[in-house]
N, C-alpha and C. Protein backbone atom coordinates (compact mmCIF):
# COMPACT_ATOMS: atom_id res chain seq x y z
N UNK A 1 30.80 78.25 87.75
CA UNK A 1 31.51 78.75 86.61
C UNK A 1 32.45 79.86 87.10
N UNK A 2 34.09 80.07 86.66
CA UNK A 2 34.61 81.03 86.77
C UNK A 2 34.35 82.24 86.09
N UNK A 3 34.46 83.68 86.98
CA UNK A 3 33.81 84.91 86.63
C UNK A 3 35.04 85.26 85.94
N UNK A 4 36.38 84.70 86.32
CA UNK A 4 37.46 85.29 85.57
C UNK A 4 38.17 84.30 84.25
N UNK A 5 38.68 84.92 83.99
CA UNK A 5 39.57 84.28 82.83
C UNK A 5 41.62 84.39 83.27
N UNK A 6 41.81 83.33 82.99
CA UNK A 6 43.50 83.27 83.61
C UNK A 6 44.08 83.10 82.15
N UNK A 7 45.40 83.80 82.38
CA UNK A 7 46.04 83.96 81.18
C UNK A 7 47.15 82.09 81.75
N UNK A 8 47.02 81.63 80.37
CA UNK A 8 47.95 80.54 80.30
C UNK A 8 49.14 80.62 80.02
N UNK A 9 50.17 79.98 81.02
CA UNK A 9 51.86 80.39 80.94
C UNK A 9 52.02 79.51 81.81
N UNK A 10 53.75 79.77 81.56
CA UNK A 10 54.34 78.55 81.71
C UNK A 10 54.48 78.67 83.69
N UNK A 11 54.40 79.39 84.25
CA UNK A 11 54.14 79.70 85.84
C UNK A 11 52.85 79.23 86.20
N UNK A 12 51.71 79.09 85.37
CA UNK A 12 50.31 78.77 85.47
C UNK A 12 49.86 78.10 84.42
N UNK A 13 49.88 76.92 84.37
CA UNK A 13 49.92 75.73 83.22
C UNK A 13 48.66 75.44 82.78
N UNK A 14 48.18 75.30 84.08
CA UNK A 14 46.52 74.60 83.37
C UNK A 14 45.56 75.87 84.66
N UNK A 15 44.30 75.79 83.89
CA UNK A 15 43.73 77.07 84.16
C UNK A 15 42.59 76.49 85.20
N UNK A 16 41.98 76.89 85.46
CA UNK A 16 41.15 76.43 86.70
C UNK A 16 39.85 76.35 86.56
N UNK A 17 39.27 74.96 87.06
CA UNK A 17 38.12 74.15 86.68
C UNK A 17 37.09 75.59 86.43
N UNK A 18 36.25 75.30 84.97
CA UNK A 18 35.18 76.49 84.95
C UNK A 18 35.44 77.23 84.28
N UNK A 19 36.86 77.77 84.25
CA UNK A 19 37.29 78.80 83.21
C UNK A 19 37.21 78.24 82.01
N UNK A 20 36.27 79.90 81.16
CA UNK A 20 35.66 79.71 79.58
C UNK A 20 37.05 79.67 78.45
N UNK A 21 37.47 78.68 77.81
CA UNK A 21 38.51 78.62 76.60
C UNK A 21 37.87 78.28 75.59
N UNK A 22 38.69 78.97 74.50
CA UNK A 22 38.25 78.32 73.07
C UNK A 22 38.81 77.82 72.38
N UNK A 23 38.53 76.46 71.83
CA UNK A 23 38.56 75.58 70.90
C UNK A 23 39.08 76.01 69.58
N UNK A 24 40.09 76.11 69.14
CA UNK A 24 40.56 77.06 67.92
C UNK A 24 40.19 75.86 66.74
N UNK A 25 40.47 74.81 67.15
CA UNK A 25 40.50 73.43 66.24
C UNK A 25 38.66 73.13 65.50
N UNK A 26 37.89 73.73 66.49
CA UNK A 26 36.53 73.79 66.44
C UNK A 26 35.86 74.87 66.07
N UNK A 27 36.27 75.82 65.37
CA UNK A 27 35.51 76.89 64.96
C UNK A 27 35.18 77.78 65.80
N UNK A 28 36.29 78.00 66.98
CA UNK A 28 36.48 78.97 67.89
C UNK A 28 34.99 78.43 68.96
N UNK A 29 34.73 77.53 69.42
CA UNK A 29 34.02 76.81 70.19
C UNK A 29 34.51 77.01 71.38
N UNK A 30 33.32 77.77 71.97
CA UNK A 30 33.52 78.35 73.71
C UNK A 30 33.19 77.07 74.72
N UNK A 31 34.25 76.46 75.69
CA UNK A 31 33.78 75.80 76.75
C UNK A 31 34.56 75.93 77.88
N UNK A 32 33.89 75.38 79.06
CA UNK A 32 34.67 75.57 80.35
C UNK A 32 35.82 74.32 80.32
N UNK A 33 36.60 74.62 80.85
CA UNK A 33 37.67 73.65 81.47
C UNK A 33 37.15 72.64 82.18
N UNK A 34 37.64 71.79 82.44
CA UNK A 34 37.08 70.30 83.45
C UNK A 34 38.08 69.93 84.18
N UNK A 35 39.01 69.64 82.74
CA UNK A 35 40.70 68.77 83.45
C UNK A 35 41.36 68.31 82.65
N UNK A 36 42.17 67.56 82.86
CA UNK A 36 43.12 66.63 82.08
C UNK A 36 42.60 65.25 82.23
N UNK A 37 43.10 64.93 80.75
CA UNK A 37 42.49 63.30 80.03
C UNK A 37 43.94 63.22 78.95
N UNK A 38 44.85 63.03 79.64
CA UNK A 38 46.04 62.09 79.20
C UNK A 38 46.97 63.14 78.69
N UNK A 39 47.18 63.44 77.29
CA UNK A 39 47.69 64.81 76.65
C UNK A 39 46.77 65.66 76.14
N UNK A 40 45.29 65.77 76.45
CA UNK A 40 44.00 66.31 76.03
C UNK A 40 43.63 67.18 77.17
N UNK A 41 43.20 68.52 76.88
CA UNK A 41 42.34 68.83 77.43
C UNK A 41 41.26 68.67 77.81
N UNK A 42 39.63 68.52 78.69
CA UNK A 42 38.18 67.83 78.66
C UNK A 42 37.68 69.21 78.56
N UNK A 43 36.99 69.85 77.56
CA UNK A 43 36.12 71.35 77.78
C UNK A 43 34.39 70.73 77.79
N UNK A 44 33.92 71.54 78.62
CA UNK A 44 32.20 70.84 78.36
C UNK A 44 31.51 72.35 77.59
N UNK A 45 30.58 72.17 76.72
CA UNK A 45 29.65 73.35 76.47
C UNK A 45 29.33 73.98 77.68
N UNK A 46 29.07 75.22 77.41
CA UNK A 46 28.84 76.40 78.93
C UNK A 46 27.22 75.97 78.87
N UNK A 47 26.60 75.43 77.73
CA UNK A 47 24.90 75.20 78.05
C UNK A 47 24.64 74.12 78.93
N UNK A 48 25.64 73.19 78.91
CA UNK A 48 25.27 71.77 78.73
C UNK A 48 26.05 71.04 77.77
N UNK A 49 26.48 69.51 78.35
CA UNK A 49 26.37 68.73 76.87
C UNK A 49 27.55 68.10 76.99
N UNK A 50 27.79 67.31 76.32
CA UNK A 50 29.31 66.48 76.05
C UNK A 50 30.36 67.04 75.96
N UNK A 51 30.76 66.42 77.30
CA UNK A 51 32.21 67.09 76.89
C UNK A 51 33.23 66.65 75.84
N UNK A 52 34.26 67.06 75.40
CA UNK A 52 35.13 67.00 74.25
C UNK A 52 36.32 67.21 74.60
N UNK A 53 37.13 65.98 74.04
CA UNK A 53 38.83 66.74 74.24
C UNK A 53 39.55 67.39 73.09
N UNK A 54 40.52 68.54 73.66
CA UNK A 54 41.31 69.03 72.68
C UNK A 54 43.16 69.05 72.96
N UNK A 55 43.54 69.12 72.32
CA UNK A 55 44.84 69.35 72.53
C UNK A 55 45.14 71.15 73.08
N UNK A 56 45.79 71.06 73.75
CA UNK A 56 46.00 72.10 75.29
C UNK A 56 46.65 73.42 73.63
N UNK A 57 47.19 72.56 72.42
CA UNK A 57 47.74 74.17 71.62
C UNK A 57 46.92 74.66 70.76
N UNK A 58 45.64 73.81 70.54
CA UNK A 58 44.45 74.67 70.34
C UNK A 58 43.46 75.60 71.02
N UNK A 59 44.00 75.76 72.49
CA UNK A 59 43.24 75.99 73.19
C UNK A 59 43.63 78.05 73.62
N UNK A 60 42.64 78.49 73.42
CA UNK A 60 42.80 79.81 74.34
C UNK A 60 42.16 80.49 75.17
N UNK A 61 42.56 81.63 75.80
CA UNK A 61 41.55 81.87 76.54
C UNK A 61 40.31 82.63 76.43
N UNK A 62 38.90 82.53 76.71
CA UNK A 62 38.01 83.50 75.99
C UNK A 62 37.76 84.98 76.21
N UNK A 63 37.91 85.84 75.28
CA UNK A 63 37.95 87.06 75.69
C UNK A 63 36.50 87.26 75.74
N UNK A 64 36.19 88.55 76.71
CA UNK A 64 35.18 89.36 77.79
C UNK A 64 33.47 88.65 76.54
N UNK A 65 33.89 89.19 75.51
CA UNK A 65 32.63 88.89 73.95
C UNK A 65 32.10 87.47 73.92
N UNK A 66 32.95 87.01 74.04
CA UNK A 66 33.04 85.54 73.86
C UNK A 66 32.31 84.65 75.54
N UNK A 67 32.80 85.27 76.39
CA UNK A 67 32.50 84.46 77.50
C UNK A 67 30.91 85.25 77.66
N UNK A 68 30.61 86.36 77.12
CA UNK A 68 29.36 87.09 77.70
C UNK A 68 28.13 86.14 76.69
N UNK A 69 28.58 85.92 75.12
CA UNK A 69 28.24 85.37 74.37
C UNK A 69 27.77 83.61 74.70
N UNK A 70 28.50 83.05 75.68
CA UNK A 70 28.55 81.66 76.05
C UNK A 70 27.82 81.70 77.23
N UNK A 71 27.73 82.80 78.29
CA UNK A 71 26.75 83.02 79.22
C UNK A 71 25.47 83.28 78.76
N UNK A 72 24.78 84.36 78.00
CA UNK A 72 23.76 84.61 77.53
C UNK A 72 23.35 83.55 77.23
N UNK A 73 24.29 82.28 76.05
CA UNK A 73 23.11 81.31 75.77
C UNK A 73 23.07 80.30 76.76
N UNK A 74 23.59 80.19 77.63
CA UNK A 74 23.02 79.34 78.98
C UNK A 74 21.89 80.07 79.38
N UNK A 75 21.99 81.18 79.59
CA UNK A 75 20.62 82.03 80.59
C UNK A 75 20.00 81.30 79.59
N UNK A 76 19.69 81.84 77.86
CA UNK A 76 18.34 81.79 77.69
C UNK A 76 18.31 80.59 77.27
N UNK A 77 18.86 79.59 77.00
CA UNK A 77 18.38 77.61 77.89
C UNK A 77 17.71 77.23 78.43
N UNK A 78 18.22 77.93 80.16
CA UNK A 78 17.41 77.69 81.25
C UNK A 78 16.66 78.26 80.81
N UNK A 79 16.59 79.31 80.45
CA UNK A 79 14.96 80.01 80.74
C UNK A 79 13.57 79.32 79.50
N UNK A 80 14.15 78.38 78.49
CA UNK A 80 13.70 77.67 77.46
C UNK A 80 13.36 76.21 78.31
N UNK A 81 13.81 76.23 79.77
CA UNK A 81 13.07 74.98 80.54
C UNK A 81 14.36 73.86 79.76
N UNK A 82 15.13 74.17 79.33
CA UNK A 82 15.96 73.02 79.14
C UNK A 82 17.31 72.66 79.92
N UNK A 83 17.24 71.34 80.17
CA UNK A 83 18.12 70.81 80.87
C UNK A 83 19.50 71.25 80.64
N UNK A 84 20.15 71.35 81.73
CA UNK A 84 21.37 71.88 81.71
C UNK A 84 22.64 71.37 82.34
């Protein structure tokens, strides 16, 4: 997982595998980056889980709350013995 967050622009287009974005289209839904899937973004849950595509202008980047918020519930996952 990336420790940082990259600001998206037009010099730096697509952000780098791992980095936490949110889903604006989804109720501000935190996931990592994966890649590109045609004109879609692929974000996976930071716990686990299916990934999902979005369109790249719903997408932003997660601020410091948000990514600490999407880490915590991975820790306590694993630590619930569940697959990840």
């Amino acid at each position: 997982m990336c420790s940082e967050n990259v600001r998206l622009n037009a010099s730096n287009p697509l952000p780098a595998p791992g980095t936490l974005l949110v889903d604006t289209s989804r109720a501000d839904r935190v996931g990592e980056f994966r890649g590109v899937a045609g004109p879609y973004w692929s974000l996976r849950p930071v716990g686990g889980g299916a990934e999902w595509e979005v369109e790249p202008r719903h997408v932003r980047p997660a601020v410091l709350m948000e990514q600490l918020r999407a880490r915590t519930a991975r820790l306590n996952a694993r630590s619930r013995g569940e697959v990840l």
